[in-house]
Protein backbone atom coordinates (compact mmCIF):
# COMPACT_ATOMS: atom_id res chain seq x y z
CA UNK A 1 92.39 152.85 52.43
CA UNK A 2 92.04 152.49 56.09
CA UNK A 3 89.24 150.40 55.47
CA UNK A 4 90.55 148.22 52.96
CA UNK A 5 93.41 147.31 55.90
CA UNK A 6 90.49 146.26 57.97
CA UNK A 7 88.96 144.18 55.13
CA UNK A 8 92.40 142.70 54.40
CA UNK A 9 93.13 142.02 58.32
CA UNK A 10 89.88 139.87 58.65
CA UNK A 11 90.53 138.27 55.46
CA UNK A 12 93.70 137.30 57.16
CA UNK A 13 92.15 136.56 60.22
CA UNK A 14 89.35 134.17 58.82
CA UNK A 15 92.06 132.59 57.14
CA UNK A 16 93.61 131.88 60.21
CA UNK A 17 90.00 131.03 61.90
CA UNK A 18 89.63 128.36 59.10
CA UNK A 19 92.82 126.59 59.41
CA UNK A 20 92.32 126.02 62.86
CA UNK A 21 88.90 125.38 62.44
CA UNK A 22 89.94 122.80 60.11
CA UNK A 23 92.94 121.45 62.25
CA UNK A 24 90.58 120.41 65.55
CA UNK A 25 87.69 119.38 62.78
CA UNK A 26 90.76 116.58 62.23
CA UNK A 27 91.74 116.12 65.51
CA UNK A 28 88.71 115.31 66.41
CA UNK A 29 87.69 112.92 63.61
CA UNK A 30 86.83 109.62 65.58
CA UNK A 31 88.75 107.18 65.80
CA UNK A 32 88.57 104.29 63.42
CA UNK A 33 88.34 106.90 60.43
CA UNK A 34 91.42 105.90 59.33
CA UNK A 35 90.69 102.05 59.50
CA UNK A 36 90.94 99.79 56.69
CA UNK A 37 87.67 100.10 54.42
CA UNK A 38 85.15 98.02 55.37
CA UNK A 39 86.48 97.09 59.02
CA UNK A 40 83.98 99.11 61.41
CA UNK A 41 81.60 95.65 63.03
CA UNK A 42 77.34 96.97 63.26
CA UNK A 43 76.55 93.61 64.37
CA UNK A 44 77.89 91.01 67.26
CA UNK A 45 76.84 87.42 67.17
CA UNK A 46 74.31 86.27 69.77
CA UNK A 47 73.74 89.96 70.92
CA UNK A 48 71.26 92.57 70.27
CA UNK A 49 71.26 95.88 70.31
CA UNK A 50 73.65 98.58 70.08
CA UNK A 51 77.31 98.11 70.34
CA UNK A 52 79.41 99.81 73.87
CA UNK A 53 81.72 101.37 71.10
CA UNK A 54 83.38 101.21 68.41
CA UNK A 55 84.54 97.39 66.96
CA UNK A 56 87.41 96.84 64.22
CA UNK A 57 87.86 93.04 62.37
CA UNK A 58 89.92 91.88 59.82
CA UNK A 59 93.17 90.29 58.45
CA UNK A 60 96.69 90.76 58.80
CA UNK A 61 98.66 88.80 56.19
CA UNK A 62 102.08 88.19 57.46
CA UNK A 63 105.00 86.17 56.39
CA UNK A 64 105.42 87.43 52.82
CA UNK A 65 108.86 87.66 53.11
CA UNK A 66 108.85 83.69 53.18
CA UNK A 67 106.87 83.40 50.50
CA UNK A 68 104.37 81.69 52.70
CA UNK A 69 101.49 83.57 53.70
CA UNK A 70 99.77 83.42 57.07
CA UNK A 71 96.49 85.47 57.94
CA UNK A 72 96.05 86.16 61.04
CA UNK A 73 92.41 87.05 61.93
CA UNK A 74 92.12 90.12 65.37
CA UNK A 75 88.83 92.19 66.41
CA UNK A 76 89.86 95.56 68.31
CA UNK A 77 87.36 96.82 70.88
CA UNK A 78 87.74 100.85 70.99
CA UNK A 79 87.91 102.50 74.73
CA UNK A 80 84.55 103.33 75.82
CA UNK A 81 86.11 106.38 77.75
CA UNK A 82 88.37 108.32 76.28
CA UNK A 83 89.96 106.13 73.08
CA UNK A 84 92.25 108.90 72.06
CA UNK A 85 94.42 108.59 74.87
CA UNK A 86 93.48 105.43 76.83
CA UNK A 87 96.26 102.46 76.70
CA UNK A 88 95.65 100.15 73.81
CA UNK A 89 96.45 96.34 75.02
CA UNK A 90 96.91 93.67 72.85
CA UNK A 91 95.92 90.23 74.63
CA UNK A 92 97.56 87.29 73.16
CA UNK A 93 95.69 83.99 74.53
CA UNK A 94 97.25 80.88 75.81
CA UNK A 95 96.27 77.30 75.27
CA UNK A 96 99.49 77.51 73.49
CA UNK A 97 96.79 77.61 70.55
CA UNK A 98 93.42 79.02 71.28
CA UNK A 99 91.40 81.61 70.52
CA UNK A 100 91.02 85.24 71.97
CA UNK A 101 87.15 85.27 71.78
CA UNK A 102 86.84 82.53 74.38
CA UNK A 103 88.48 84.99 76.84
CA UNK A 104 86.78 88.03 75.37
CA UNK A 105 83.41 86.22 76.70
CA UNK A 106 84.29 84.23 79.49
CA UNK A 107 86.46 87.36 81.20
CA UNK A 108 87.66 90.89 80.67
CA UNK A 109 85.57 91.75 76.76
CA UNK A 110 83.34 94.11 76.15
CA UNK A 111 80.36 90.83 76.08
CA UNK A 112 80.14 88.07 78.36
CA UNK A 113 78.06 84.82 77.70
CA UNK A 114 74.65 84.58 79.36
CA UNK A 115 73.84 80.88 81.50
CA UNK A 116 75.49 77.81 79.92
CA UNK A 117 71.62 76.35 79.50
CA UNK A 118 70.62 78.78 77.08
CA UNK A 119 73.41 77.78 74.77
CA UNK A 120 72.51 74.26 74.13
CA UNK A 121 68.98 74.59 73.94
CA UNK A 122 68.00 77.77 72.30
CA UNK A 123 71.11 78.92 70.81
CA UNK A 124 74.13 81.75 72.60
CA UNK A 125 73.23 85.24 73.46
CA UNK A 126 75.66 87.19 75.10
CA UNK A 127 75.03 90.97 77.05
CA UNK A 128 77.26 93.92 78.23
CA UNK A 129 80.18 92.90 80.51
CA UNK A 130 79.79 95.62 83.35
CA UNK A 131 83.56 94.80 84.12
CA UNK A 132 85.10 94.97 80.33
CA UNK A 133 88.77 96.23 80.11
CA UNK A 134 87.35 98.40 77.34
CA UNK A 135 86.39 101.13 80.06
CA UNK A 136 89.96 102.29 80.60
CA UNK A 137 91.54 100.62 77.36
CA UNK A 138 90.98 99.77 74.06
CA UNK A 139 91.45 95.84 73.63
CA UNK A 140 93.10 94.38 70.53
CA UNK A 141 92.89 90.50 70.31
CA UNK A 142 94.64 88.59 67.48
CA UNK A 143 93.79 84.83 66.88
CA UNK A 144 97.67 83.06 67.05
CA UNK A 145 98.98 81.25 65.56
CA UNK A 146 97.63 80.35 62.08
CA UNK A 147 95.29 77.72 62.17
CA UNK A 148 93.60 79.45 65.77
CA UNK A 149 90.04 80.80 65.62
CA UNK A 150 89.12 82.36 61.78
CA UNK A 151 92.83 82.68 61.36
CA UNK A 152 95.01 80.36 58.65
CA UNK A 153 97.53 79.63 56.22
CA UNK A 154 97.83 78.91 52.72
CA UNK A 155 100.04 76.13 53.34
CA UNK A 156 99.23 73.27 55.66
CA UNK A 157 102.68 73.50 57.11
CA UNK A 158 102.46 76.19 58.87
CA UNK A 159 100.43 74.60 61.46
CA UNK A 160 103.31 73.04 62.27
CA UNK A 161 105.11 75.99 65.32
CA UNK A 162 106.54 77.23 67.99
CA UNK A 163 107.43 80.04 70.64
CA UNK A 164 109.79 81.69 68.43
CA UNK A 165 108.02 81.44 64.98
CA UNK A 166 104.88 82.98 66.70
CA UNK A 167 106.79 85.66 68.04
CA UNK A 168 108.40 86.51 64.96
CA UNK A 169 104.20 86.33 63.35
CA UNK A 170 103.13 88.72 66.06
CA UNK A 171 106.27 91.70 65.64
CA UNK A 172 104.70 91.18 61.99
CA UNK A 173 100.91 91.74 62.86
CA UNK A 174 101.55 94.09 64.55
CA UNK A 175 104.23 96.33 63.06
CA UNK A 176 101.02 96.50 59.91
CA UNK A 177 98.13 96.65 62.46
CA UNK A 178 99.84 99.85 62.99
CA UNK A 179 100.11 101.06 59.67
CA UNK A 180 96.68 100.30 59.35
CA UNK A 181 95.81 102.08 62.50
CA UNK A 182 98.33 105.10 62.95
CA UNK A 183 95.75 107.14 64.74
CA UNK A 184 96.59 104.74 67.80
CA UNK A 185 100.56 105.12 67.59
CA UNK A 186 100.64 107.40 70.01
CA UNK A 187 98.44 106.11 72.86
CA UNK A 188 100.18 103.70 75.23
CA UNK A 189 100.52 100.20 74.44
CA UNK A 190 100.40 97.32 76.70
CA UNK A 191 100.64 93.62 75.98
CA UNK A 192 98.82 91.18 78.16
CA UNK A 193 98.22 87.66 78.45
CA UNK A 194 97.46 84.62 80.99
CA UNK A 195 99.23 81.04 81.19
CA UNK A 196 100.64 79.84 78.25
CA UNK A 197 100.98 83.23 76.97
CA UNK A 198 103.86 84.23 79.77
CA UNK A 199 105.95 82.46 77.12
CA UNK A 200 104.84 84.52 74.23
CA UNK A 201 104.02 88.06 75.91
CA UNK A 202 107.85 89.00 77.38
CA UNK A 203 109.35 87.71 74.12
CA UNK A 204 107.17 89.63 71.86
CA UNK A 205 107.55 93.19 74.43
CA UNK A 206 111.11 92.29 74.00
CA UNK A 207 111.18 92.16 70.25
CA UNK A 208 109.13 95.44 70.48
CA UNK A 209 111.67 97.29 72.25
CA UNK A 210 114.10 95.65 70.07
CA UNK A 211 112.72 97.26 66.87
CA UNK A 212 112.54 100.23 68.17
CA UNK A 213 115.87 100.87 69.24
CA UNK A 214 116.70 100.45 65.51
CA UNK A 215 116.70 103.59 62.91
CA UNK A 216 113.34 103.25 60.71
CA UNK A 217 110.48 101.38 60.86
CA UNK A 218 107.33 101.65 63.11
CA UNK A 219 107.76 102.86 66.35
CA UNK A 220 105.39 101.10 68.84
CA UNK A 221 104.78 103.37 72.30
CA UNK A 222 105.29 100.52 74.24
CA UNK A 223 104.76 100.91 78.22
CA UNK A 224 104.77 97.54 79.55
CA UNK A 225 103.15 94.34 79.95
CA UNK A 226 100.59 92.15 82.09
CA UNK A 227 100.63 88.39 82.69
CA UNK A 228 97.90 86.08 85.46
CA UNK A 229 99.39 83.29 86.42
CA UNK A 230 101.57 82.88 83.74
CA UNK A 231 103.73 79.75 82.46
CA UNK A 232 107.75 81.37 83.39
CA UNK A 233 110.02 78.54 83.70
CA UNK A 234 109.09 74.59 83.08
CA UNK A 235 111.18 73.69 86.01
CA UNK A 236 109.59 76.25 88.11
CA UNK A 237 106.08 75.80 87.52
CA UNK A 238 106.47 71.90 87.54
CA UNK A 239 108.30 71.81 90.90
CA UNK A 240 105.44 74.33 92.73
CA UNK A 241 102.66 71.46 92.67
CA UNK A 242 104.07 69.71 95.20
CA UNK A 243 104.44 72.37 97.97
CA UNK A 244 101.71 74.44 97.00
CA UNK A 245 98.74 71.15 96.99
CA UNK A 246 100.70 70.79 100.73
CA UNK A 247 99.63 74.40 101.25
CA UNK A 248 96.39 73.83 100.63
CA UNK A 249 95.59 70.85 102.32
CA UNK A 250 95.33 68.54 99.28
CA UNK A 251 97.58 66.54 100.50
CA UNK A 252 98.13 64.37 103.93
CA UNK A 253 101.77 65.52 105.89
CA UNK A 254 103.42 62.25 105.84
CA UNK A 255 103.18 62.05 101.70
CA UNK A 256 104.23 65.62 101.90
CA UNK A 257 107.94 64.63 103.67
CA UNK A 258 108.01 61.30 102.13
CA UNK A 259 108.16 63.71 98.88
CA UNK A 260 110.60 66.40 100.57
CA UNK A 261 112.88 63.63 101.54
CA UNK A 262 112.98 61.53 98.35
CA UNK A 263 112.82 63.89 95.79
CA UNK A 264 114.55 66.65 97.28
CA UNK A 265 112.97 69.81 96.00
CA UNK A 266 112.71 68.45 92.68
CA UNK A 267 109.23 66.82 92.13
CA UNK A 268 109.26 66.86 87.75
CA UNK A 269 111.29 64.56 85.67
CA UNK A 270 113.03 62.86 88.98
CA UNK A 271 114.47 59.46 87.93
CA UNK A 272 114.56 58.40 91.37
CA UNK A 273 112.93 55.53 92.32
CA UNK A 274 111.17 56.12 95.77
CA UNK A 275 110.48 59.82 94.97
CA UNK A 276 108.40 58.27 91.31
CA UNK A 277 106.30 55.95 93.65
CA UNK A 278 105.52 58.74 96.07
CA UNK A 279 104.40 60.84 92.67
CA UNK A 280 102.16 58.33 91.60
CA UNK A 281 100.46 59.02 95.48
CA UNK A 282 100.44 62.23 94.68
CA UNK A 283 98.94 62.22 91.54
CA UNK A 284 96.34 59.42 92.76
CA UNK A 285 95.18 62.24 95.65
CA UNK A 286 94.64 64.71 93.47
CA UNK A 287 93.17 62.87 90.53
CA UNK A 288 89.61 64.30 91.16
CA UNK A 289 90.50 68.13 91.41
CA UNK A 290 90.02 70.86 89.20
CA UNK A 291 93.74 72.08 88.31
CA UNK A 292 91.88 75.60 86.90
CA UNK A 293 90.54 76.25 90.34
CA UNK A 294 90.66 73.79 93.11
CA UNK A 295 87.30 74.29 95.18
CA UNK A 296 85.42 74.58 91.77
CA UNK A 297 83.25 71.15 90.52
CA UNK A 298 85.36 68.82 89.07
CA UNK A 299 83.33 68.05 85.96
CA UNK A 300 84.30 71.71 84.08
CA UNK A 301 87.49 70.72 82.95
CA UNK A 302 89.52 67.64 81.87
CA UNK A 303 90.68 66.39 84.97
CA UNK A 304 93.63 64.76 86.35
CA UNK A 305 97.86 65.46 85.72
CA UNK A 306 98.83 64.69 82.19
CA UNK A 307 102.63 65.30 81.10
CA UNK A 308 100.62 68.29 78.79
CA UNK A 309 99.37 69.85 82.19
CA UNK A 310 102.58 69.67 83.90
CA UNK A 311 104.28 71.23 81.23
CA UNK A 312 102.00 73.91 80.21
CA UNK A 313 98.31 74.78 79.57
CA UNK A 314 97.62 72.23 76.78
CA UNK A 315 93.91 73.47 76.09
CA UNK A 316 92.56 70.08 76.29
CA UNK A 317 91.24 71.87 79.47
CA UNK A 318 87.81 72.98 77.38
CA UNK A 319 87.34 68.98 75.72
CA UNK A 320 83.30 68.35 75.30
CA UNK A 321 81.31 68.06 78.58
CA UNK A 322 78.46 66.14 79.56
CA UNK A 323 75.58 67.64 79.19
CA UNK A 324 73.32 66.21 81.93
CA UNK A 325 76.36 66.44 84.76
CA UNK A 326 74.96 66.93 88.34
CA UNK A 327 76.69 69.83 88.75
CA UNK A 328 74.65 71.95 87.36
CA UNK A 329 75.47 75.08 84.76
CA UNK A 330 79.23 74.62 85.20
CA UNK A 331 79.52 70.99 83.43
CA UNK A 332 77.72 72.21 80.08
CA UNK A 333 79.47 72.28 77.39
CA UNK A 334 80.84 75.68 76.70
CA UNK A 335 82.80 74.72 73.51
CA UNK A 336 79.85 73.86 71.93
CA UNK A 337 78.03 77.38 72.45
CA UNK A 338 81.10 79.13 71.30
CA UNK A 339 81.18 77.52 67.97
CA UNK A 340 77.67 77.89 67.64
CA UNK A 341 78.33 81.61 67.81
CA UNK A 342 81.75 81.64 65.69
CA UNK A 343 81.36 78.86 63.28
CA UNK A 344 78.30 80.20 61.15
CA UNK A 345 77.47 81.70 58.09
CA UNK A 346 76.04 84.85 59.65
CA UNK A 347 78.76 85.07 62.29
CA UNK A 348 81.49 85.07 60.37
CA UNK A 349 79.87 87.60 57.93
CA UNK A 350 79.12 90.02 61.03
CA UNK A 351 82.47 89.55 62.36
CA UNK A 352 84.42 89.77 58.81
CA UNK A 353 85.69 86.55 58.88
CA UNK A 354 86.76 84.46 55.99
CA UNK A 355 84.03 81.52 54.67
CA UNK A 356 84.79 77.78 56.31
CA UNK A 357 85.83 76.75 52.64
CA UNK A 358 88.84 79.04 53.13
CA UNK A 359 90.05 79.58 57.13
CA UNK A 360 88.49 76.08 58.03
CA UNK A 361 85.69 75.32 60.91
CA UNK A 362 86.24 78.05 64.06
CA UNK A 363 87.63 76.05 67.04
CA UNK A 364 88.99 77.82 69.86
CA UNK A 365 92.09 75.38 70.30
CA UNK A 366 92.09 73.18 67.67
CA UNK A 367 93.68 70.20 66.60
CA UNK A 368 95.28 70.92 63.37
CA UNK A 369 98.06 73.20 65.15
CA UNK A 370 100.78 71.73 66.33
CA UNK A 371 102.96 73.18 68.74
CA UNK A 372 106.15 73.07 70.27
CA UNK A 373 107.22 75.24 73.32
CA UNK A 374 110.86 75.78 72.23
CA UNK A 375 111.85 78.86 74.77
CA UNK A 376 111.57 76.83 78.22
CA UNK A 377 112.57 79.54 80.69
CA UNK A 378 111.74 83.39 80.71
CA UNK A 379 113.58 84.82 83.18
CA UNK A 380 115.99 86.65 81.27
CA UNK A 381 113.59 88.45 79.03
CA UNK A 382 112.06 89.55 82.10
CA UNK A 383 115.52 90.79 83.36
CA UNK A 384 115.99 92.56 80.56
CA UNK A 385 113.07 94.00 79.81
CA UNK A 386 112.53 95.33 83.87
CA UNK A 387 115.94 96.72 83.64
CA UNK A 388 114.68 99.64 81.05
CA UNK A 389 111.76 100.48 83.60
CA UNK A 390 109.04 99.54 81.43
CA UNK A 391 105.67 98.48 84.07
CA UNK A 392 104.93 95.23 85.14
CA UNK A 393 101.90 93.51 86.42
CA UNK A 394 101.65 89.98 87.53
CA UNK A 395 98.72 88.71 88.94
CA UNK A 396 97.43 85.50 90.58
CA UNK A 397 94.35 83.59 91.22
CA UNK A 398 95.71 82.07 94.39
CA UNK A 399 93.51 78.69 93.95
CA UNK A 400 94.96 77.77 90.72
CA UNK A 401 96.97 74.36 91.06
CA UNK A 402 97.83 74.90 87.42
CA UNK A 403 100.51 77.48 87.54
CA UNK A 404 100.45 77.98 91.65
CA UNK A 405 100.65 82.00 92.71
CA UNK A 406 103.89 80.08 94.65
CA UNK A 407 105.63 79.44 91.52
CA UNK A 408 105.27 82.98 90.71
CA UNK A 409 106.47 84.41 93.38
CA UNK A 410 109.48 81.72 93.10
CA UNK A 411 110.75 82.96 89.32
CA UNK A 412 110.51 86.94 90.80
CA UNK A 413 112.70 85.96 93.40
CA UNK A 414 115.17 84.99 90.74
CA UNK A 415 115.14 88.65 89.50
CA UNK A 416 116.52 89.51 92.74
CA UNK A 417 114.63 93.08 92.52
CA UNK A 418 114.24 94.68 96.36
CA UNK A 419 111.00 94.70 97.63
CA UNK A 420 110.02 98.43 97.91
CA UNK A 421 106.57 97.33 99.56
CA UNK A 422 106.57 93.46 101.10
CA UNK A 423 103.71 91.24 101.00
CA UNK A 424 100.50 93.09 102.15
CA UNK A 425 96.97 93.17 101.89
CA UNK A 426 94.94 95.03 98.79
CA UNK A 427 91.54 96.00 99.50
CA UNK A 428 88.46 96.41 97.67
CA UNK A 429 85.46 98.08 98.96
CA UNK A 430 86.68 97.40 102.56
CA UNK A 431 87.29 94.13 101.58
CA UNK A 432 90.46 91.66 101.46
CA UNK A 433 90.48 91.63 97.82
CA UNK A 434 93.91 89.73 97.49
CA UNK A 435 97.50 89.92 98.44
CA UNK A 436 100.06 92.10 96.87
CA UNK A 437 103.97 92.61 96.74
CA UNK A 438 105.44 95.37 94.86
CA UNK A 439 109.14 95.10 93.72
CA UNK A 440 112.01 97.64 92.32
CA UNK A 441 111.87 98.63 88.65
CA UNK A 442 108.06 98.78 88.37
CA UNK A 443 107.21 95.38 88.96
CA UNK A 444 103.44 94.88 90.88
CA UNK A 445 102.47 91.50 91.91
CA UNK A 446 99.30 90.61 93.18
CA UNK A 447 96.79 87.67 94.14
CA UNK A 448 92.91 87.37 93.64
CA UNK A 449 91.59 86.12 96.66
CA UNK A 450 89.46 83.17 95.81
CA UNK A 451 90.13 83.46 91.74
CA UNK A 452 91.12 80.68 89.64
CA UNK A 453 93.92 79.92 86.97
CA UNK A 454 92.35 82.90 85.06
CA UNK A 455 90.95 85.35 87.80
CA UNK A 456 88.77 87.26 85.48
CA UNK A 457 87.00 84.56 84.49
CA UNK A 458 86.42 83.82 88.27
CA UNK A 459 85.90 87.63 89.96
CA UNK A 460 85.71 89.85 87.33
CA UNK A 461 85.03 92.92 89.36
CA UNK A 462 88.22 92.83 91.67
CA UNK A 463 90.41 92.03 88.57
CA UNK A 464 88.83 94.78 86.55
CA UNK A 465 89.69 97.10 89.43
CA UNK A 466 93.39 95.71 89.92
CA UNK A 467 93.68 96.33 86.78
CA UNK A 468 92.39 99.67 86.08
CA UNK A 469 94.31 101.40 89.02
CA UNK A 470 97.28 99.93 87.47
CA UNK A 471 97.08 101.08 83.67
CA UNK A 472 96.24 104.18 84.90
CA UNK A 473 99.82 104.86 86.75
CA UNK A 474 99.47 103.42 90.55
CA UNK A 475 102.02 101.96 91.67
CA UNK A 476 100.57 99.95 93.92
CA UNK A 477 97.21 98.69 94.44
């Protein structure tokens, strides 16, 4: 009898042994198991060999409730580190209609496009980004709105949009992105975005927290959000180019006061007659310079102040460039490579992307959408949002006469937050990397020394580091 105890305690015991056995054997199933069949990428156009992790594509069909379906097309990136606890950040793109892949090669993705040459004559190839975000997070892009990149909509319409019918697109994304992914609910989430997309970004985190305040539903673990120089306020922005091409010398002192005295602070939409002549100086000096990044060739983007550029990133930044431009690799045309990688047979078939006959020809801002900014100021959202202690990071390319760091730091001044540490250098490898102020209720701003209108694209290495001390809990940099 005795040993029939013994038999029956170590039945009980093994028992026991195989339950837990079986309990880690799940908890340490890899990520992506429980992704949609058929999602997991092998393959990335233009590059060989083996992916840095693991890759996600497909659709998101939103808008039933309408009766009007939109498909919105995203590509997650898995953490290369540790993708069972690392943040997961969704970047939404400016433009106020372009694709996420142009930014996923040009500045913080897991790829980054080789020289400019080797696209137009033998055809992209893109290698490991040393700096991708996906080494402390795993990156989630989603092409929006409909009509953006391999996303559409069954009904030409609904390329017709704005702020708040994006927003409402997005909640819906990703409220099923979720579903589809529930092995992520629990890491922390982060939304982050540059220019245009400081419209979209503190609406959407808002509607987040919004949803889940309320009983059911999906319950996002939503930390915070990101933003580089970021479109805030059309007043704001609009007024900074003034003061800030002053700053910088682009400008001679006597325009400067003839604008300070006729247009008194207000520089955009002034119907005064004297301060309207002494804009048309101002625009006439700065005619030749590159709004993305000032000291940079002029022949990379469109050039010139348009009422599009005042008023917000318009994409027309990327229109075809010459090909046999003196300036070298900068002036190719970088459009062209991307479609060459995006808008083929085999690309769209590696990255699960619908045929041409049904999403339409893969541009990264194209034409067909067409968008109105309907929120005009942000402040508010920002207010709100900051008020519940969720993190913050803004960050600047300080030669960006685009959206000027000045204009920035002019809308966080309207929070009227303390400044727990004032302005102050951040360093880098004993270097001056930038300039940083850090403000009550977790708000971190920063500048790139030297970076343009999107820094990463500029110095990858001292925005990848900015970045990672922040998503990983400093405070400061």
């Amino acid at each position: 009898m005795p040993r029939q105890r013994t038999l029956t305690s170590e039945a009980a015991g093994g028992r026991l042994l195989l339950v837990v056995v079986a309990v880690l054997l799940c908890l340490s199933v890899p990520l992506g198991r429980a992704a949609p069949p058929g999602a997991e990428v092998a393959e990335f156009p233009g590059f060989t060999g083996k992916l840095p992790s693991k890759h996600y594509a497909g659709y998101v069909t939103v808008g039933q409730h309408e009766q009007r379906k939109r498909h919105l097309y995203y590509y997650l990136a898995v953490s290369e580190r540790n993708p069972s606890l690392d943040p997961v950040v969704i970047w939404i793109n400016g433009g106020p209609a372009c694709s996420g892949f142009s930014a996923f090669l040009h500045s913080f993705g897991p790829f980054r496009m080789e020289g400019s040459q080797v696209h137009i004559n033998d055809g992209p190839r893109v290698a490991v980004n040393p700096y991708s975000w996906t080494k402390m997070a795993s990156l989630l892009l989603v092409d929006s709105p409909a009509g953006v990149g391999y996303s559409y909509a069954d009904h030409e319409d609904d390329y017709t949009t704005d702020d708040t019918s994006r927003v409402a697109d997005l909640y819906d994304f990703l409220s099923k992105w979720f579903a589809e992914y529930a092995e992520f609910l629990s890491n922390p989430f982060y939304v982050a975005g540059c220019s245009y997309s400081g419209v979209i970004v503190p609406v959407l985190a808002h509607e987040i927290i919004k949803r889940n305040e309320e009983s059911g539903g999906v319950k996002i673990n939503f930390k915070g959000y990101s933003l580089c120089n970021p479109a805030i306020d059309v007043d704001i922005e609009n007024n900074a180019h003034v003061p800030y091409a002053f700053r910088m010398g682009l400008i001679s002192d006597e325009l400067f006061q003839s604008l300070v005295t006729t247009c008194n602070g207000k520089y955009w939409n002034n119907s005064n007659p004297s301060c309207q002549e002494n804009m048309e100086q101002f625009y006439t000096q700065i005619k030749g310079i590159n709004m993305e990044h000032i000291l940079c060739p002029p022949c990379r983007y469109k050039m010139g102040i348009t009422n599009q550029f005042i008023e917000y990133d318009s994409g027309q930044m990327f229109e075809s460039l010459s090909k046999t431009s003196k300036h070298g690799l900068e002036c190719n045309d970088q459009e062209l490579a991307l479609e060459k990688l995006f808008d083929t047979r085999s690309g769209r078939e590696k990255l699960h992307a619908k045929k041409v006959e049904v999403s339409g020809p893969w541009k990264r801002c194209p034409k067909r959408v067409l968008y109105t900014r309907d929120i005009l100021t942000l402040i508010e959202y920002h207010l709100n949002i900051t008020s519940k202690g969720y993190r913050v990071f803004i960050y600047s390319g300080d030669h960006s006469l685009l959206v000027p760091f000045t204009s920035t730091l002019e809308w966080l001044k309207k929070l009227n937050y303390k400044e727990i540490e004032k302005w102050h250098p951040w360093y880098l490898e004993n270097q001056i990397a930038g300039y940083s102020i850090r403000y009550e209720n977790n708000i971190l701003f920063a500048t790139i020394k030297g970076a343009g209108h999107v820094p990463s694209d500029y110095l990858p290495f001292e925005v990848f580091a900015a970045y990672q001390r922040w998503i990983d809990g400093a405070a400061s940099l």
